[in-house]
C-alpha atoms as a PDB file:
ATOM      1  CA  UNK A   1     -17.313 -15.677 -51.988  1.00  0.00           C
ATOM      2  CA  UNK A   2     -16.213 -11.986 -52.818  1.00  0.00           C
ATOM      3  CA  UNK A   3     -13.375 -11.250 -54.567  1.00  0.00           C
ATOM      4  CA  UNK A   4     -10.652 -10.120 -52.426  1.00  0.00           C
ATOM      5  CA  UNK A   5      -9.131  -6.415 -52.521  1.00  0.00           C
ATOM      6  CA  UNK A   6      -5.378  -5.729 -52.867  1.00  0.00           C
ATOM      7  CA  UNK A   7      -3.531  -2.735 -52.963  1.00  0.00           C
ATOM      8  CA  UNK A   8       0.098  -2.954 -54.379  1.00  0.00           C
ATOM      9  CA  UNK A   9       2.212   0.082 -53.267  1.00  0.00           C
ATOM     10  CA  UNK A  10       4.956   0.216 -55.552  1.00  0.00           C
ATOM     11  CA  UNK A  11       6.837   3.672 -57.123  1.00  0.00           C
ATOM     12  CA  UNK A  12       8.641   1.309 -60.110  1.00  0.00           C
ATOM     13  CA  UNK A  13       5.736   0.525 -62.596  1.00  0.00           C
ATOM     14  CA  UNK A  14       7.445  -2.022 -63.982  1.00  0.00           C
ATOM     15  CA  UNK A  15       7.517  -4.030 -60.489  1.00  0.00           C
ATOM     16  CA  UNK A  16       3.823  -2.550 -59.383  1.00  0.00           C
ATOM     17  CA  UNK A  17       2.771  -3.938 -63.067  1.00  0.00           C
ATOM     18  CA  UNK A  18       4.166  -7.529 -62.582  1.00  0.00           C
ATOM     19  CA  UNK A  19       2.643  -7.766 -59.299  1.00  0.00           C
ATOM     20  CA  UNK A  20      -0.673  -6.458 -60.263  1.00  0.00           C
ATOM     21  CA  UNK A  21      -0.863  -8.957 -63.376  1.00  0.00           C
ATOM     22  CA  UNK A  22       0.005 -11.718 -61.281  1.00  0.00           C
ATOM     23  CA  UNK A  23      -3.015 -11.330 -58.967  1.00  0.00           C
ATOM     24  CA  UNK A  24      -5.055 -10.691 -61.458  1.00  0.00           C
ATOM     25  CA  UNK A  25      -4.492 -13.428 -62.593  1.00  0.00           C
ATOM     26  CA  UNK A  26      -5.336 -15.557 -59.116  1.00  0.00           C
ATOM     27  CA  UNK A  27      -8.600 -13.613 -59.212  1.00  0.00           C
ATOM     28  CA  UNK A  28      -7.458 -11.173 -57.183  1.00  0.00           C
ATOM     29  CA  UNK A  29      -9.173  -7.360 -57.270  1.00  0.00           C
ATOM     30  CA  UNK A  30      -6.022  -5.346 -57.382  1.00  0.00           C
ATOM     31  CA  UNK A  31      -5.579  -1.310 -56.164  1.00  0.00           C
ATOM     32  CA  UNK A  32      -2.639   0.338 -57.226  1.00  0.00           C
ATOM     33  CA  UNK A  33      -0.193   3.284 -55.680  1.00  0.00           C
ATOM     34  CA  UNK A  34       2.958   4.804 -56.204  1.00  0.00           C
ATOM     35  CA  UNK A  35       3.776   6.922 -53.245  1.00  0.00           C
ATOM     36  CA  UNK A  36       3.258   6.368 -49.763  1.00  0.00           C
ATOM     37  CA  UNK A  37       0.766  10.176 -49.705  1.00  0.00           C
ATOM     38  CA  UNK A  38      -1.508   8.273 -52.872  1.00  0.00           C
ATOM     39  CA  UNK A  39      -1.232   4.592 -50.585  1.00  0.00           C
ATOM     40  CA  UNK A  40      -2.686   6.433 -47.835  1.00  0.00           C
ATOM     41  CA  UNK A  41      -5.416   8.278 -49.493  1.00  0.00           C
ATOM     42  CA  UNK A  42      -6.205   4.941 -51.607  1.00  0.00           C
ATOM     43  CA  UNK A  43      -6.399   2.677 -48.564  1.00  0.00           C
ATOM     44  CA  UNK A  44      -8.761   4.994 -46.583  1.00  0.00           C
ATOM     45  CA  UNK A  45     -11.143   5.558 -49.495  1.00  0.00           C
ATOM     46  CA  UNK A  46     -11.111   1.390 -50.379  1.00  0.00           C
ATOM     47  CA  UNK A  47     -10.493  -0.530 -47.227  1.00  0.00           C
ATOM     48  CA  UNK A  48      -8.495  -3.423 -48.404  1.00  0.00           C
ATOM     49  CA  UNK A  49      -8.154  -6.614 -47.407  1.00  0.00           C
ATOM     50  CA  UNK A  50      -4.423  -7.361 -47.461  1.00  0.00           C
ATOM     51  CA  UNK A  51      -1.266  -4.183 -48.961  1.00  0.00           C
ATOM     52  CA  UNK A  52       1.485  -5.599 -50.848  1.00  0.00           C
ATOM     53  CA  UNK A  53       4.286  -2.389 -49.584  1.00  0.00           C
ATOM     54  CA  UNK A  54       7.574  -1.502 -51.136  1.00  0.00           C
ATOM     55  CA  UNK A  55       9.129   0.310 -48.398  1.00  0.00           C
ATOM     56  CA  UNK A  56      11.414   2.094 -50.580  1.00  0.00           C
ATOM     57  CA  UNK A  57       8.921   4.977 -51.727  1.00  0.00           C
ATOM     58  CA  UNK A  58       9.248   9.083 -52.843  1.00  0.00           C
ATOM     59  CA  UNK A  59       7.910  10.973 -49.920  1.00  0.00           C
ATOM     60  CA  UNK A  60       6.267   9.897 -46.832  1.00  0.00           C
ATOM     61  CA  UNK A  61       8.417   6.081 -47.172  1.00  0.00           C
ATOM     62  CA  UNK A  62       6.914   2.708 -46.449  1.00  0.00           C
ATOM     63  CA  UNK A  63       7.884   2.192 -42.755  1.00  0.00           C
ATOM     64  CA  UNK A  64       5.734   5.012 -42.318  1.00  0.00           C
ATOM     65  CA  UNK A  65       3.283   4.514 -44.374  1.00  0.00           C
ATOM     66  CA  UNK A  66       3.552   0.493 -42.789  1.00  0.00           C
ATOM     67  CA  UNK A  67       2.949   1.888 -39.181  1.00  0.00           C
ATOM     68  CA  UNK A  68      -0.355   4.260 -40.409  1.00  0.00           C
ATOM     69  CA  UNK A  69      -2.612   1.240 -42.137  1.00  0.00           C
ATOM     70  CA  UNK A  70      -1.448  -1.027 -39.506  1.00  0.00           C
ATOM     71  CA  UNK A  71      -2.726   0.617 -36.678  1.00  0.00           C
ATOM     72  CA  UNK A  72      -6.118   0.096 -39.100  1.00  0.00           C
ATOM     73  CA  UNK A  73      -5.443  -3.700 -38.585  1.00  0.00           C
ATOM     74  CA  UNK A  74      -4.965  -4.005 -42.507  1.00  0.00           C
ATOM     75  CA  UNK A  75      -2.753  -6.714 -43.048  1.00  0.00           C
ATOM     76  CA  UNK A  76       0.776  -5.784 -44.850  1.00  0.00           C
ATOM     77  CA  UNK A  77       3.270  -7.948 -46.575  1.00  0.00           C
ATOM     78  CA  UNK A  78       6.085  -6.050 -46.946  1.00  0.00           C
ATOM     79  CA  UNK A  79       8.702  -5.643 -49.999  1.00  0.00           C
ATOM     80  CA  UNK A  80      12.541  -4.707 -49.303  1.00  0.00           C
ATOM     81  CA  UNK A  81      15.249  -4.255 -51.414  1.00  0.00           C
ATOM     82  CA  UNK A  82      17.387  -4.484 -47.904  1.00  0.00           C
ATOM     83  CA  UNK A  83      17.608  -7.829 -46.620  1.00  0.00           C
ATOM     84  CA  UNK A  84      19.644  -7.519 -43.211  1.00  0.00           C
ATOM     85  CA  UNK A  85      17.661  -8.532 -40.224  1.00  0.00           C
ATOM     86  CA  UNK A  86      17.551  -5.247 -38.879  1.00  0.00           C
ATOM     87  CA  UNK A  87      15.782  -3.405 -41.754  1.00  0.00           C
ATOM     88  CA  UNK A  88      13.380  -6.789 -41.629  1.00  0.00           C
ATOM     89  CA  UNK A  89      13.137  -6.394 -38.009  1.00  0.00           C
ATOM     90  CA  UNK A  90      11.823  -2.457 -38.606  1.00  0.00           C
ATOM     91  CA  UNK A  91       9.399  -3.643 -40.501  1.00  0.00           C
ATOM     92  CA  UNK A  92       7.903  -6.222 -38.764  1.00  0.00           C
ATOM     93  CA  UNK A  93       8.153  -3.818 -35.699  1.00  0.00           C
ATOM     94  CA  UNK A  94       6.000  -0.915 -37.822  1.00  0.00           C
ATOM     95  CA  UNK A  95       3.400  -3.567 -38.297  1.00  0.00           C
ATOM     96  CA  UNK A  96       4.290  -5.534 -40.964  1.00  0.00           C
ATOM     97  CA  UNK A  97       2.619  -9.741 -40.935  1.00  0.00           C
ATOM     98  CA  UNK A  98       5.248 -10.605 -43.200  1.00  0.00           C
ATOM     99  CA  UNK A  99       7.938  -9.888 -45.860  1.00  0.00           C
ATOM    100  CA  UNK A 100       9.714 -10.320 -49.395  1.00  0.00           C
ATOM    101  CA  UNK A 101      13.030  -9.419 -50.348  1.00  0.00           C
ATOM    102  CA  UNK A 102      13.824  -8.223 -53.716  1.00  0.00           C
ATOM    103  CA  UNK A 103      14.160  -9.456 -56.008  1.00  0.00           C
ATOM    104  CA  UNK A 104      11.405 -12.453 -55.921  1.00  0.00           C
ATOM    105  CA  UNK A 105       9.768 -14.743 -57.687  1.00  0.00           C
ATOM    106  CA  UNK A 106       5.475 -14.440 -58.359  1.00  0.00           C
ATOM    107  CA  UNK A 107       4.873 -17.657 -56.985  1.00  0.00           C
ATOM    108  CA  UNK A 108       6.480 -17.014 -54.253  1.00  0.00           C
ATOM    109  CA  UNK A 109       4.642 -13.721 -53.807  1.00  0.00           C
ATOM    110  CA  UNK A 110       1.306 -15.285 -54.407  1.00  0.00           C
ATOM    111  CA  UNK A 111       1.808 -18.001 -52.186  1.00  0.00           C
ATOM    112  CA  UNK A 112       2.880 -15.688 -49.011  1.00  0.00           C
ATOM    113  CA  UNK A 113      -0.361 -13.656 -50.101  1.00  0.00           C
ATOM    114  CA  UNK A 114      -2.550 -16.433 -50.027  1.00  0.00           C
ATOM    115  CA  UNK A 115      -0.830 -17.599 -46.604  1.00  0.00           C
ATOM    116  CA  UNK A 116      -1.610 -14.105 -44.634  1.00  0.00           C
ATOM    117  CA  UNK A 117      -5.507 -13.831 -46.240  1.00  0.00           C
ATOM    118  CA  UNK A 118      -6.488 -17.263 -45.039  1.00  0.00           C
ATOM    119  CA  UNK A 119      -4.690 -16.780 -41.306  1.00  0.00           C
ATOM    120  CA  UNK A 120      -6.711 -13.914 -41.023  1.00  0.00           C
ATOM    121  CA  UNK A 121     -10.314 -15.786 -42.457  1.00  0.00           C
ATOM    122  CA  UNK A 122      -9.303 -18.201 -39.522  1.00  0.00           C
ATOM    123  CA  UNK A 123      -8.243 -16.216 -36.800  1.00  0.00           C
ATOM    124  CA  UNK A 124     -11.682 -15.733 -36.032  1.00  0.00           C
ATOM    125  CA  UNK A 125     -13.185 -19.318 -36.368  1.00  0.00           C
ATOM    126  CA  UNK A 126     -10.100 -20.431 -34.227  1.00  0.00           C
ATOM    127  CA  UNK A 127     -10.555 -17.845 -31.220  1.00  0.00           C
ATOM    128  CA  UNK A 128     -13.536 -18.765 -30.620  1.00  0.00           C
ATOM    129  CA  UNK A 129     -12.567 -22.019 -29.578  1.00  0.00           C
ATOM    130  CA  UNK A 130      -9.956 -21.146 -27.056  1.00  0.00           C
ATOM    131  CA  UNK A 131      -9.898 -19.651 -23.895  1.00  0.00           C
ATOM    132  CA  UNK A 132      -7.067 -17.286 -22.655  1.00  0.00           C
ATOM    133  CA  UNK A 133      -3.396 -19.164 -21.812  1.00  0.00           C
ATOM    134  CA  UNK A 134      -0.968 -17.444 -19.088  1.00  0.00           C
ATOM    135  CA  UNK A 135       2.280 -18.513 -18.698  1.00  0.00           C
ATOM    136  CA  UNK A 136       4.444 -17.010 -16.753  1.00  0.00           C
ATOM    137  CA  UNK A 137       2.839 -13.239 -16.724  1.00  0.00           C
ATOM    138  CA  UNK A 138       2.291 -13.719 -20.318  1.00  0.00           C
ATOM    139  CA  UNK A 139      -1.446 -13.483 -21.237  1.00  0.00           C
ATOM    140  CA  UNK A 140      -2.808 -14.720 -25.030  1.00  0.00           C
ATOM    141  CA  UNK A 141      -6.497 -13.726 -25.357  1.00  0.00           C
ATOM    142  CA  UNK A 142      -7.516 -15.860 -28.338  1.00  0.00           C
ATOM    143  CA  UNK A 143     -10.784 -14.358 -28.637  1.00  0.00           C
ATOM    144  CA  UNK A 144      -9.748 -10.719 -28.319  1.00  0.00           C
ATOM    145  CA  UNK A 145      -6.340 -11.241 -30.319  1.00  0.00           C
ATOM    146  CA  UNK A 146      -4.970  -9.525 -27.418  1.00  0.00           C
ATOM    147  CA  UNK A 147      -1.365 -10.212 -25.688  1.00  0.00           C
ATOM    148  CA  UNK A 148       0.047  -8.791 -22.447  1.00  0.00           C
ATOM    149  CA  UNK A 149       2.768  -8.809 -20.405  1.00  0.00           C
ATOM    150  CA  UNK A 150       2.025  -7.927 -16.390  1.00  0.00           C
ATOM    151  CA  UNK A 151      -0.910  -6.061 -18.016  1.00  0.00           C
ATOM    152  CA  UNK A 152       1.083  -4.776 -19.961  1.00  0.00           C
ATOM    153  CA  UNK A 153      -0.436  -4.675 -23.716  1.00  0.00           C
ATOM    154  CA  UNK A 154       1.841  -5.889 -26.453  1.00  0.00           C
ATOM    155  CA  UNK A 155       1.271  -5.102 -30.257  1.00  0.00           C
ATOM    156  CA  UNK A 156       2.200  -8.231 -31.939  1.00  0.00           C
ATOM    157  CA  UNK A 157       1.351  -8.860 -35.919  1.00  0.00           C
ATOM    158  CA  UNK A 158      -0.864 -11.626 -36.659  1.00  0.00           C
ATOM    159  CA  UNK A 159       2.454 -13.841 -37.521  1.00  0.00           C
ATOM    160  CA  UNK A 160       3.754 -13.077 -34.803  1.00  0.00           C
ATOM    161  CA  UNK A 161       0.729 -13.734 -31.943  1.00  0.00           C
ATOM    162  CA  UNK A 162       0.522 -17.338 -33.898  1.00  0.00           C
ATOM    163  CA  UNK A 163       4.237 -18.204 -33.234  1.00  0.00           C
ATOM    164  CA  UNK A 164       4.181 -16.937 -29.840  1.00  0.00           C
ATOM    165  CA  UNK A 165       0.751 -18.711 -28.908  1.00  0.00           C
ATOM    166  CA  UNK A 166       1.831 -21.881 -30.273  1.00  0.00           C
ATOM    167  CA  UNK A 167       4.896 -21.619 -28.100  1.00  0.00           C
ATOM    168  CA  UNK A 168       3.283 -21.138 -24.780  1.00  0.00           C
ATOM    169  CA  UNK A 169       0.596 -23.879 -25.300  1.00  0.00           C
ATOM    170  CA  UNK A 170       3.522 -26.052 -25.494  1.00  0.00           C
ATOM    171  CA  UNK A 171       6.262 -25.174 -22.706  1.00  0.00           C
ATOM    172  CA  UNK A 172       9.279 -26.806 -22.690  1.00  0.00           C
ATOM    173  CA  UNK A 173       8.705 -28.447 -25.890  1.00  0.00           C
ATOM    174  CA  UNK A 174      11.496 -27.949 -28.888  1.00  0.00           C
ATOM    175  CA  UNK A 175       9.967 -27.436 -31.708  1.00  0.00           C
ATOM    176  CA  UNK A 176      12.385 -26.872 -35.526  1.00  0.00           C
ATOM    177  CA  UNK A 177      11.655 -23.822 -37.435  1.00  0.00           C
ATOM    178  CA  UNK A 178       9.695 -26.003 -39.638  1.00  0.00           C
ATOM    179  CA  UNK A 179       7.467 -27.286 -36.857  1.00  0.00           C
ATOM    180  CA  UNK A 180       6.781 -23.287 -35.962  1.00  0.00           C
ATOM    181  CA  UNK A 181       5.767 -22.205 -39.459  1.00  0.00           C
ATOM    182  CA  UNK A 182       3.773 -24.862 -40.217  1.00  0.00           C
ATOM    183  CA  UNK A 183       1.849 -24.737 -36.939  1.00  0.00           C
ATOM    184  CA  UNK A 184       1.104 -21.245 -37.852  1.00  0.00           C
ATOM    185  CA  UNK A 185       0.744 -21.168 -41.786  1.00  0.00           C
ATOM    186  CA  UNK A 186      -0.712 -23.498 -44.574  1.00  0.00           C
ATOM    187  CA  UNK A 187       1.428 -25.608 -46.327  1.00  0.00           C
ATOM    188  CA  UNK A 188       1.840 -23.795 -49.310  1.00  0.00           C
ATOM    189  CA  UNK A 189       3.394 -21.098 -47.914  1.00  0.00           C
ATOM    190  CA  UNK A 190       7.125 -20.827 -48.833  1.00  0.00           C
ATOM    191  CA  UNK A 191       8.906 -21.929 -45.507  1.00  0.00           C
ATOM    192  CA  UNK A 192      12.309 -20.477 -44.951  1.00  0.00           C
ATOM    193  CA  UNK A 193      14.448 -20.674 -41.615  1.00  0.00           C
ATOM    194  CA  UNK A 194      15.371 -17.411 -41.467  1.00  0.00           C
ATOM    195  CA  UNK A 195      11.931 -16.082 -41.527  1.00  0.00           C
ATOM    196  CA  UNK A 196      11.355 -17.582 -38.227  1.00  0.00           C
ATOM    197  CA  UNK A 197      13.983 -16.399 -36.790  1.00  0.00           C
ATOM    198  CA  UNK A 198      13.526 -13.009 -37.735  1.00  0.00           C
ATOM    199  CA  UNK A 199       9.822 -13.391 -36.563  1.00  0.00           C
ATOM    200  CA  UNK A 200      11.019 -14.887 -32.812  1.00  0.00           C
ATOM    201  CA  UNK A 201      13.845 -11.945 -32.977  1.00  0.00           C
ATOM    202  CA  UNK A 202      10.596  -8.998 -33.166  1.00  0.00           C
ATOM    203  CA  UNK A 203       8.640 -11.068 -30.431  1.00  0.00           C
ATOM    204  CA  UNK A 204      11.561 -11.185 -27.742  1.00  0.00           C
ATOM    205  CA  UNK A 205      12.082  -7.319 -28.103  1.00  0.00           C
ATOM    206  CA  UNK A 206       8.753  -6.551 -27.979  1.00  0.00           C
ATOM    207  CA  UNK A 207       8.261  -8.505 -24.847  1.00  0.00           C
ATOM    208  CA  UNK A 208      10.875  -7.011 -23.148  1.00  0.00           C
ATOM    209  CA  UNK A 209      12.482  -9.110 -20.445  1.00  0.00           C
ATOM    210  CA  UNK A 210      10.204 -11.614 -20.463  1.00  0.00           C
ATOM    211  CA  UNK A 211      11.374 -12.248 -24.481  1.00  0.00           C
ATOM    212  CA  UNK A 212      14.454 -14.574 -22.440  1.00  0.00           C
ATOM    213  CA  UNK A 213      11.747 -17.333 -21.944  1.00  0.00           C
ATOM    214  CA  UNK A 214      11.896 -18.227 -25.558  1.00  0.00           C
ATOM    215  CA  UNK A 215      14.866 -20.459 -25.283  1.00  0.00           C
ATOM    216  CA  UNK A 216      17.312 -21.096 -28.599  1.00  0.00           C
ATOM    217  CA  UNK A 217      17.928 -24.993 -28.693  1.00  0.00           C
ATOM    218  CA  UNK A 218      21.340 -24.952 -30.836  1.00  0.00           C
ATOM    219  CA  UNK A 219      20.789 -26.899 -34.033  1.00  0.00           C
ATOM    220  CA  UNK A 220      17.249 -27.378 -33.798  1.00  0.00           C
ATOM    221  CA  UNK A 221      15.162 -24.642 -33.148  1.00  0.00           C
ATOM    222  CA  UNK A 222      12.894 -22.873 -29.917  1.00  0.00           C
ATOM    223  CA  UNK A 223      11.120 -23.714 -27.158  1.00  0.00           C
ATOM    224  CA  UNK A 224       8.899 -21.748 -24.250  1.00  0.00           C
ATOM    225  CA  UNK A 225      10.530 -22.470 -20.777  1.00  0.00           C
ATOM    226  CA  UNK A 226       8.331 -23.842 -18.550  1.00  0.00           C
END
């Protein structure tokens, strides 16, 4: 199997040194950058398979440079030194699959990484399996990765599409936050409730009205209405 490619966007070497010795040391190839202009210019050049982005940067800043390589369908796990839901919410909105607030531990870091390069190996092997689900005007074309709303395309990260999908194959199920990540990640990623919420906050705005059919159960998690 090749060795996968990761470019770590970073302007403190200090913290872009840590993280590239740490996938080194998983075997990981590792890219480095230290402004969002060099990220950009790296990224097109190398085509890699997964950016680790500060989104504090000099210059053109991460959210920006988040929203360019997305649109390239490069995945992009995202590192913030601001940890309110709404800056997490920007970023997952730019194009983000997931994020890491600062400051955090390697394993952690490595396990996330892991998590978001083996969704993607299997997105493929698992959408060819399934046929498209509609639910309520909602349409999930597994094969296509494609969601819409009234025919209405929505972007949705990879993270996102999984949560959502799982909920509408099961409406009017509850399901705990738990349940949701691990129906949607490998066990060894680091499961924490407020990631799912913040996740199932981004997928309600971005489906506009329609983001009312995923129902809050009070003290135990979501469910899709039926």
């Amino acid at each position: 199997m090749s060795k996968k490619t990761i470019l770590v966007v970073e302007d403190e070497a200090d913290i872009r040194e840590l993280i590239q010795f740490n996938l080194e040391q998983e075997g990981y190839a590792v890219l480095t950058a230290g402004t969002g202009e060099e990220a950009l210019a790296v990224a097109g050049k190398s085509s890699p398979d997964l950016i680790v982005l500060d989104l504090m940067l000099p210059g053109i800043d991460g959210l920006q440079v988040c929203r360019e390589l997305s649109a390239k369908t490069i995945p992009i796990l995202m590192v913030t030194a601001k940890s309110s839901d709404a800056d997490i919410v920007l970023g997952l909105e730019m194009g983000a699959e997931d994020y890491i607030t600062k400051p955090f531990s390697p394993r952690v870091l490595i396990a996330r990484v892991r998590a978001i390069l083996r969704r993607r190996e299997n997105f493929g092997k698992k959408a060819a399996q399934q046929d498209c689900v509609i639910h309520k005007g909602i349409k999930i074309d597994a094969a296509r990765h494609v969601v819409s709303s009234d025919d209405s395309r929505i972007e949705l990260s990879a993270t996102e599409f999984s949560i959502l999908e799982f909920l509408i194959q099961n409406p009017g199920w509850v399901f705990s936050r738990n349940q949701i990540i691990e129906s949607c990640k490998s066990s060894d990623y680091t499961v924490t409730e407020r990631s799912v919420d913040v996740q199932i906050l981004s997928i309600r705005k971005k489906l506009g009205e329609k983001g009312a059919l995923i129902e809050t159960v009070r003290g135990i998690g979501y469910r899709m209405a039926e």
